[in-house]
C-alpha atoms as a PDB file:
ATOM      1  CA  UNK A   1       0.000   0.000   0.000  1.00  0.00           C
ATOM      2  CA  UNK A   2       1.250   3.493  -0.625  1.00  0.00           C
ATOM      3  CA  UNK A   3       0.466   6.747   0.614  1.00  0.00           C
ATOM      4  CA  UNK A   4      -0.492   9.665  -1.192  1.00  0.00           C
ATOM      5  CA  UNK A   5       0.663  13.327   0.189  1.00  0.00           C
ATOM      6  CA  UNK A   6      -2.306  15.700   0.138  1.00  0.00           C
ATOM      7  CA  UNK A   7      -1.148  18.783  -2.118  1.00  0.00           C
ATOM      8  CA  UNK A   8      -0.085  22.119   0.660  1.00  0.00           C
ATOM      9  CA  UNK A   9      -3.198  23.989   0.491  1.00  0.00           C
ATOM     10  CA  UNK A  10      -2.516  27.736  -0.044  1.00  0.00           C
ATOM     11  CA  UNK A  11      -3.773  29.816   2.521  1.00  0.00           C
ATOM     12  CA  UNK A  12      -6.000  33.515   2.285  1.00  0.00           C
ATOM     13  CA  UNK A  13      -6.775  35.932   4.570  1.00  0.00           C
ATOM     14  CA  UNK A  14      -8.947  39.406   3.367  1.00  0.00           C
ATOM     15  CA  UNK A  15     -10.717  41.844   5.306  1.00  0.00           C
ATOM     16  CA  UNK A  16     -11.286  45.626   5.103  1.00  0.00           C
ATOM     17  CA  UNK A  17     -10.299  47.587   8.063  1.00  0.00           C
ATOM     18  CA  UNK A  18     -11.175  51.403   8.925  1.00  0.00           C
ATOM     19  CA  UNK A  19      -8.380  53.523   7.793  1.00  0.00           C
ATOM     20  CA  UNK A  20      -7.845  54.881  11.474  1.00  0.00           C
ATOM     21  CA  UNK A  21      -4.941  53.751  13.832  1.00  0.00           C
ATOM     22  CA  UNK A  22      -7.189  51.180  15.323  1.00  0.00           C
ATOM     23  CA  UNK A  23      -7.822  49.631  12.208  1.00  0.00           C
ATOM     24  CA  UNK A  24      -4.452  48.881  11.630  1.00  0.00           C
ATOM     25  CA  UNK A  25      -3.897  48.035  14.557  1.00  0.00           C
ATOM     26  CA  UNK A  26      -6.752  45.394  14.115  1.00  0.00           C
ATOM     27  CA  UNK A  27      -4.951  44.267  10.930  1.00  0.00           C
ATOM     28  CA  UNK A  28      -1.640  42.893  12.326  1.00  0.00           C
ATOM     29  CA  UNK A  29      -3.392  41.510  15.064  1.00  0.00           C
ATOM     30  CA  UNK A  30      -5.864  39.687  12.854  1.00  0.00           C
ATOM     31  CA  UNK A  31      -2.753  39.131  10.528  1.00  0.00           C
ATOM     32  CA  UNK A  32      -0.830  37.383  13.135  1.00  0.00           C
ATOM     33  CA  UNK A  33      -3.717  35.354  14.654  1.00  0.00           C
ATOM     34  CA  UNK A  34      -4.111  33.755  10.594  1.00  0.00           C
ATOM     35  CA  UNK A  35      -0.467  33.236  10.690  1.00  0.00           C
ATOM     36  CA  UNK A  36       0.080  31.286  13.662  1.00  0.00           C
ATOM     37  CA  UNK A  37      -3.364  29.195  12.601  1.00  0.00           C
ATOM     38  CA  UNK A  38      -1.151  28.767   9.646  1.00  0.00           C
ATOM     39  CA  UNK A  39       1.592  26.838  11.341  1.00  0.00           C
ATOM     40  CA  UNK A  40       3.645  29.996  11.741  1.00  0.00           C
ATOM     41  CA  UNK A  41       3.755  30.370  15.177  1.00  0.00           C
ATOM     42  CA  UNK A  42       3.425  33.152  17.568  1.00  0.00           C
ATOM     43  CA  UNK A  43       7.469  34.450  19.014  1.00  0.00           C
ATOM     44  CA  UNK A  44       9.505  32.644  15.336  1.00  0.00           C
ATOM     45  CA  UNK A  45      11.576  34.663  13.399  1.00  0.00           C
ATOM     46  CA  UNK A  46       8.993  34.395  10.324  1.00  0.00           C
ATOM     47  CA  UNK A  47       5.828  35.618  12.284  1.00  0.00           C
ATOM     48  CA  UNK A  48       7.311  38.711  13.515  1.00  0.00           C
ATOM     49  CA  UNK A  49       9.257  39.625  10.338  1.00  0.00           C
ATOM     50  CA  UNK A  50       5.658  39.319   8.454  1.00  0.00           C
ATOM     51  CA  UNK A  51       3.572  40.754  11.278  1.00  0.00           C
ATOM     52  CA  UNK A  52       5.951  43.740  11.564  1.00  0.00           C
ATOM     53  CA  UNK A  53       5.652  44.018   7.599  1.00  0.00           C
ATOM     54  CA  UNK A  54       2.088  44.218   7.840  1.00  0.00           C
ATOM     55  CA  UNK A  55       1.759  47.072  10.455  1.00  0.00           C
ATOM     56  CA  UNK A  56       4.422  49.050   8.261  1.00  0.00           C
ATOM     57  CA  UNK A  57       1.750  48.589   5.106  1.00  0.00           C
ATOM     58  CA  UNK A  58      -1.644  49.058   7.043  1.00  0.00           C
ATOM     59  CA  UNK A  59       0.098  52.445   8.857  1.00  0.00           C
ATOM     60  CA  UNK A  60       0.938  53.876   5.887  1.00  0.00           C
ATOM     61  CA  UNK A  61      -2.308  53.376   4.185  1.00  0.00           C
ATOM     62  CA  UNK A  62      -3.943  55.207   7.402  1.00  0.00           C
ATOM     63  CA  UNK A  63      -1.784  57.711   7.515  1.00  0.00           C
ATOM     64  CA  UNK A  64      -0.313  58.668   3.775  1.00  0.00           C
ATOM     65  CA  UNK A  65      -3.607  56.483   1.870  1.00  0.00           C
ATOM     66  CA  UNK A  66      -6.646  57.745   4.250  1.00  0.00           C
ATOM     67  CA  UNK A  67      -9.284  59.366   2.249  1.00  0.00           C
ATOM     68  CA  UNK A  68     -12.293  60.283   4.229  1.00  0.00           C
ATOM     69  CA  UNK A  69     -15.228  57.279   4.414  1.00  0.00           C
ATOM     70  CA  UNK A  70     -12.977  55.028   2.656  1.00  0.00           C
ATOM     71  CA  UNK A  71     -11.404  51.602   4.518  1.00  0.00           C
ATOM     72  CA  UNK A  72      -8.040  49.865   3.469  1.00  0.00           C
ATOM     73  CA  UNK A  73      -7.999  46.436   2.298  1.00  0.00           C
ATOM     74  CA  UNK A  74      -5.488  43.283   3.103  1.00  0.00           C
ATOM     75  CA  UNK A  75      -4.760  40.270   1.764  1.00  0.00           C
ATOM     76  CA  UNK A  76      -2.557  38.103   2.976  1.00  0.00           C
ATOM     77  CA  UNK A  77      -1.244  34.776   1.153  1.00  0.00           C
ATOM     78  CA  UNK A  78       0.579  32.141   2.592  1.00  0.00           C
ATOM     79  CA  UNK A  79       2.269  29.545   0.051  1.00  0.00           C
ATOM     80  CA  UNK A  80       3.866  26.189   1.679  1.00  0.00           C
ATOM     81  CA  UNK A  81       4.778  25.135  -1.537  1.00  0.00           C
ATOM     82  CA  UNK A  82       6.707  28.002  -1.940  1.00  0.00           C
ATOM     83  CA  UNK A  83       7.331  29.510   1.720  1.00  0.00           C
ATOM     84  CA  UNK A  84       6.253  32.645   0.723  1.00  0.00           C
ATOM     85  CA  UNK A  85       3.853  34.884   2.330  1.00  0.00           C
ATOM     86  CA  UNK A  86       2.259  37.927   0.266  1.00  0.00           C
ATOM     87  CA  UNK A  87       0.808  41.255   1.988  1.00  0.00           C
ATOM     88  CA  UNK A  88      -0.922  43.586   0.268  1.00  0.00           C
ATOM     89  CA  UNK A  89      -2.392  46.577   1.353  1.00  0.00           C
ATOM     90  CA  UNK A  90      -4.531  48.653  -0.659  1.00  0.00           C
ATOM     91  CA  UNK A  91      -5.873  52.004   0.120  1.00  0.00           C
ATOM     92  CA  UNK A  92      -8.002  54.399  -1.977  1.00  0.00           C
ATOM     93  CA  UNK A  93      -4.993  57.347  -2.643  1.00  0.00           C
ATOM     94  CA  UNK A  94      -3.941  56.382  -6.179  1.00  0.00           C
ATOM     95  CA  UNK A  95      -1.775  59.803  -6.230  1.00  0.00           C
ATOM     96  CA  UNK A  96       0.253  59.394  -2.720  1.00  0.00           C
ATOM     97  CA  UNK A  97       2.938  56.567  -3.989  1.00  0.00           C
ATOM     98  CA  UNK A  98       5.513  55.502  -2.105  1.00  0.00           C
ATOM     99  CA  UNK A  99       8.959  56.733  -3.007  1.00  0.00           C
ATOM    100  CA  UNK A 100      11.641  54.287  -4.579  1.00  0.00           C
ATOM    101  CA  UNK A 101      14.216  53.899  -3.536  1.00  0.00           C
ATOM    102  CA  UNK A 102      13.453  54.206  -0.038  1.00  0.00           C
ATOM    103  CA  UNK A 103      15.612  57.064   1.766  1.00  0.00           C
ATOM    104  CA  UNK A 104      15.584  57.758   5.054  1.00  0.00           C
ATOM    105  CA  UNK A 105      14.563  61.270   6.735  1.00  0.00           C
ATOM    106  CA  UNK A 106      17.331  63.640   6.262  1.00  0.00           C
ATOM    107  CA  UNK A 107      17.407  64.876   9.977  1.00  0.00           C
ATOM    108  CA  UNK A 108      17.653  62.197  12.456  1.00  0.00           C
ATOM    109  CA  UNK A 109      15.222  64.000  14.806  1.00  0.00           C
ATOM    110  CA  UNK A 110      11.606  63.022  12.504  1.00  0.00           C
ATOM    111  CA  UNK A 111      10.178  60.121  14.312  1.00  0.00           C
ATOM    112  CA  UNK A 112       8.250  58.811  10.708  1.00  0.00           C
ATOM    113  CA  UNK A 113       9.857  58.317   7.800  1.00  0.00           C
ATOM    114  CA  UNK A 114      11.129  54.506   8.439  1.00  0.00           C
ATOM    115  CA  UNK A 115       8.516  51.635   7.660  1.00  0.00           C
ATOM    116  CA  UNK A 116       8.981  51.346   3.924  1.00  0.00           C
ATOM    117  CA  UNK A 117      13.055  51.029   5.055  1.00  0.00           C
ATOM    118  CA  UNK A 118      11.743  48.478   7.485  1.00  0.00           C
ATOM    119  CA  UNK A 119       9.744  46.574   4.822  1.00  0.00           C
ATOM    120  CA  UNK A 120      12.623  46.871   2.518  1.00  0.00           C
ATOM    121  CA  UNK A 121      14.971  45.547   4.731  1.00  0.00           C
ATOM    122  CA  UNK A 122      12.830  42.213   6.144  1.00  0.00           C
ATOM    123  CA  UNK A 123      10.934  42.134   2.810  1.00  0.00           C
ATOM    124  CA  UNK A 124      12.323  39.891  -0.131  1.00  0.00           C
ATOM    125  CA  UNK A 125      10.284  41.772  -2.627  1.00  0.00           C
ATOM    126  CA  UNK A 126       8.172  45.055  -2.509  1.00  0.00           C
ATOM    127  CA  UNK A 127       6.657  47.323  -4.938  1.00  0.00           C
ATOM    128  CA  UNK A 128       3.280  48.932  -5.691  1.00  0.00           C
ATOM    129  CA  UNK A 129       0.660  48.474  -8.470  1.00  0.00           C
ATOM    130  CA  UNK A 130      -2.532  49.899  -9.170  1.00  0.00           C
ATOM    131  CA  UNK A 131      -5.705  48.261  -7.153  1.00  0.00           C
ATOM    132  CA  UNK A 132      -5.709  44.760  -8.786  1.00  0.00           C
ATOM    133  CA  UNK A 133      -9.710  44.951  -8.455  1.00  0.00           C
ATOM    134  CA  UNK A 134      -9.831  48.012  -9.982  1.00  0.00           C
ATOM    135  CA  UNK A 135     -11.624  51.301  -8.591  1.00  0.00           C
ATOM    136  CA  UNK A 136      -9.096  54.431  -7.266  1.00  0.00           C
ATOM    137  CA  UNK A 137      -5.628  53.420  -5.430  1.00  0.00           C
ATOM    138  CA  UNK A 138      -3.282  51.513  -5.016  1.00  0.00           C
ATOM    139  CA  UNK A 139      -1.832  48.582  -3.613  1.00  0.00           C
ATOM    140  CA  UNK A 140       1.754  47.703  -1.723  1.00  0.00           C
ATOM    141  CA  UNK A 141       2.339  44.855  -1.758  1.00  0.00           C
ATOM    142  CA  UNK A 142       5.706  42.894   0.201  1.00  0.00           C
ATOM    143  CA  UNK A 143       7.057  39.358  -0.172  1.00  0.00           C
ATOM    144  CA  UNK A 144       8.469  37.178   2.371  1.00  0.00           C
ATOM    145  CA  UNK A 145      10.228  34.059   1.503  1.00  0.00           C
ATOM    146  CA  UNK A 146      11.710  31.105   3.190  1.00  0.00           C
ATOM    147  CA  UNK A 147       9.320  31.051   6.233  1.00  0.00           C
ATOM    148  CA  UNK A 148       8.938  27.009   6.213  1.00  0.00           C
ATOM    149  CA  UNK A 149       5.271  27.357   6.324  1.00  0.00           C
ATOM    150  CA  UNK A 150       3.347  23.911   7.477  1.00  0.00           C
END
């Protein structure tokens, strides 16, 4: 008798959050709660690299992507097959883009300035693409690779 392996199922994750510090708040806590119920668990290297990528994305789509009445979306993918987990973050700001390549602030004193350098630093991959289901934004999105997902 042999045994077959069951193909890794790929894993999704979607909501819209309220573009408001709460919100994205909400959104790497809801982010991290999917990712340990994903077999990447709570304290590893891999959940807090992702988590920490996520509340770089949802803070900067509350605070540079807000438009009044308007939520942000996420989606987050997690691929065993590949070990790669996809964020994207889509707000409703199509004209606010983030600048590449990431510098930081020029005086050391401004206390914003440093999540896309964050992202770009624990981040494989990271760009930004207009809303893939259409309507006015955008969407930044950041790849993380190697996570030895269950």
């Amino acid at each position: 008798m042999t045994a077959t392996q069951s193909p890794l199922t790929v894993h999704q994750f979607t909501m819209r959050f309220s573009s408001t510090p709460r919100g994205a708040r909400l959104a790497r806590r809801l982010c991290g709660y999917r990712l340990d119920g994903w077999g990447v668990p709570y304290g590893s290297d891999a959940h807090d690299v992702v988590t920490l990528v996520v509340a770089e994305l949802s803070a900067n789509a509350v605070r540079h992507g807000h438009v009044a009445g308007r939520d942000f979306h996420v989606l987050l993918t997690a691929d065993p097959a590949t070990d790669t987990v996809r964020i994207e973050v889509s707000d409703t700001r199509g004209e606010r883009l983030p600048t590449l390549p990431v510098t930081p602030p020029e005086d050391g004193e401004d206390e914003g300035g440093r999540g896309l350098l964050l992202v770009e630093a624990l981040a494989d991959r990271w760009g930004c693409s207009p809303r893939a289901e259409g309507g006015p934004g955008k969407t930044v999105w950041a790849e993380c690779t190697g996570l030895s997902l269950s």
